[in-house]
Protein backbone atom coordinates (compact mmCIF):
# COMPACT_ATOMS: atom_id res chain seq x y z
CA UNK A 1 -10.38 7.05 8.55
CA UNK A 2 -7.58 9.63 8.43
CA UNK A 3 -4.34 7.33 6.88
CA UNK A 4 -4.12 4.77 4.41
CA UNK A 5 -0.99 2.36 2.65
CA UNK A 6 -1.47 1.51 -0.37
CA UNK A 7 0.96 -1.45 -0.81
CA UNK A 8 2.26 -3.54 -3.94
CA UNK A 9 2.83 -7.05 -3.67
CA UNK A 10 4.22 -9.53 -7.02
CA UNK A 11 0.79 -9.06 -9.42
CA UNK A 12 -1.21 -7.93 -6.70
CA UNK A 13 -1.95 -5.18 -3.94
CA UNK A 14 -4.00 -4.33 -0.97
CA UNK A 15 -4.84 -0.82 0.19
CA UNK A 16 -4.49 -0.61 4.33
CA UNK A 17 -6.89 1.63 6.83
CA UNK A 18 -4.01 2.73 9.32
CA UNK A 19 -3.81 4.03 12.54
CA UNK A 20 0.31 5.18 12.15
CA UNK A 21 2.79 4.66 8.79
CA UNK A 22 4.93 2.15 10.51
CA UNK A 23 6.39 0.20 7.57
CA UNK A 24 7.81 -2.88 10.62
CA UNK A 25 5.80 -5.71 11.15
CA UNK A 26 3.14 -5.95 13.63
CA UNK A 27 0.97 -3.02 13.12
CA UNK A 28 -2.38 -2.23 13.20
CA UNK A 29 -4.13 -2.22 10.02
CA UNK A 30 -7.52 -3.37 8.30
CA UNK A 31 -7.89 -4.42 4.99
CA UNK A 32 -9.65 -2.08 3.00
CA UNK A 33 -9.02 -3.63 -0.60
CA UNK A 34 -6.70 -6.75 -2.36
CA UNK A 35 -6.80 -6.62 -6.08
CA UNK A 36 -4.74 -5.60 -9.18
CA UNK A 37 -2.84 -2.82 -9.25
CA UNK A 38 -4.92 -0.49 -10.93
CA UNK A 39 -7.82 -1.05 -9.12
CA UNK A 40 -5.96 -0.48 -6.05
CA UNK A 41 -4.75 2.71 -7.19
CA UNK A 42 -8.09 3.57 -8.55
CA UNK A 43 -9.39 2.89 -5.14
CA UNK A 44 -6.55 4.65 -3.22
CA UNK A 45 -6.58 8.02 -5.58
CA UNK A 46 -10.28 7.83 -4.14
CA UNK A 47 -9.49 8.15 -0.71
CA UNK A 48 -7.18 10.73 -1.25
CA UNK A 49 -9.56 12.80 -3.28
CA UNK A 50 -11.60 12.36 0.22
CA UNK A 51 -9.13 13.54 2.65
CA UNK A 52 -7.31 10.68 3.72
CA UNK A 53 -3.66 10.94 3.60
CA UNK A 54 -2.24 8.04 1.17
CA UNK A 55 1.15 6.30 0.89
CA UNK A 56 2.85 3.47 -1.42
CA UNK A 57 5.06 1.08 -0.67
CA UNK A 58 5.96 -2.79 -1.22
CA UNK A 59 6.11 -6.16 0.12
CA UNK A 60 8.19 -8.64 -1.72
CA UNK A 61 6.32 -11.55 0.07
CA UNK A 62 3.91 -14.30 -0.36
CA UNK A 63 0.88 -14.73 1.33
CA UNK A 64 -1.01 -12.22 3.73
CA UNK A 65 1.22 -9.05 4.31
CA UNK A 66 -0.53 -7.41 6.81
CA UNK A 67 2.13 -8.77 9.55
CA UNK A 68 5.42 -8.76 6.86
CA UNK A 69 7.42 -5.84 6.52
CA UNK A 70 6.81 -3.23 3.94
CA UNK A 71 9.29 -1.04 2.30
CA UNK A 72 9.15 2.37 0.81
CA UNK A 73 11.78 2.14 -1.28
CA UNK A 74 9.52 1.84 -4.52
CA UNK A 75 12.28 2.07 -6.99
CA UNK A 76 13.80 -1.08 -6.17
CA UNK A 77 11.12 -3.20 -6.04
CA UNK A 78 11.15 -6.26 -8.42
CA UNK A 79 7.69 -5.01 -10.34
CA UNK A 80 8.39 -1.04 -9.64
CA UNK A 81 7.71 -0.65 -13.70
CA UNK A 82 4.05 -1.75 -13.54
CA UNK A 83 2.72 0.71 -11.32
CA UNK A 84 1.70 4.23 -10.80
CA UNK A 85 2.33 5.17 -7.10
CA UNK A 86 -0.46 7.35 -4.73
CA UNK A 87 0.30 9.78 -2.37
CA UNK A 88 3.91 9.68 -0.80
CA UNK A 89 6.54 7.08 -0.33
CA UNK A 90 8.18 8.88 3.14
């Protein structure tokens, strides 16, 4: 594993195994971890401490995000004041 996303979602978020950082739907990814957001970023500052290049960024959606768009424009999303964001954003 070389890339990872780790990706905020409402009260939630779920770190990504990546192949690319495409942030448009219908990627290739594999769910390495959905929980809270600290435990997410606990989990992500892991892998980064390991080598793997991190980044952050958001899905405003419901459901399973894997397929939805993501965004890297942290600063607007809706819940941007409850986290602490790993790696990169671009």
């Amino acid at each position: 594993m070389k890339k990872a996303v780790l990706v905020y979602q409402g009260g939630i978020a779920n770190v990504f195994d990546v192949d690319c950082f495409n942030l448009a739907p219908y990627r290739e990814v594999r769910r390495l971890l959905q929980a809270s957001f600290s435990e997410c970023e606990t989990f992500a500052r892991g892998l980064k401490a390991a080598g793997v290049i991190v980044k952050s960024a958001y899905c405003n959606m419901a459901g399973d995000i894997a397929d939805q768009k993501w965004s890297s424009d942290l600063d607007n999303a809706p819940f941007s004041d409850e986290f602490r964001v790993v790696g990169t954003t671009n």
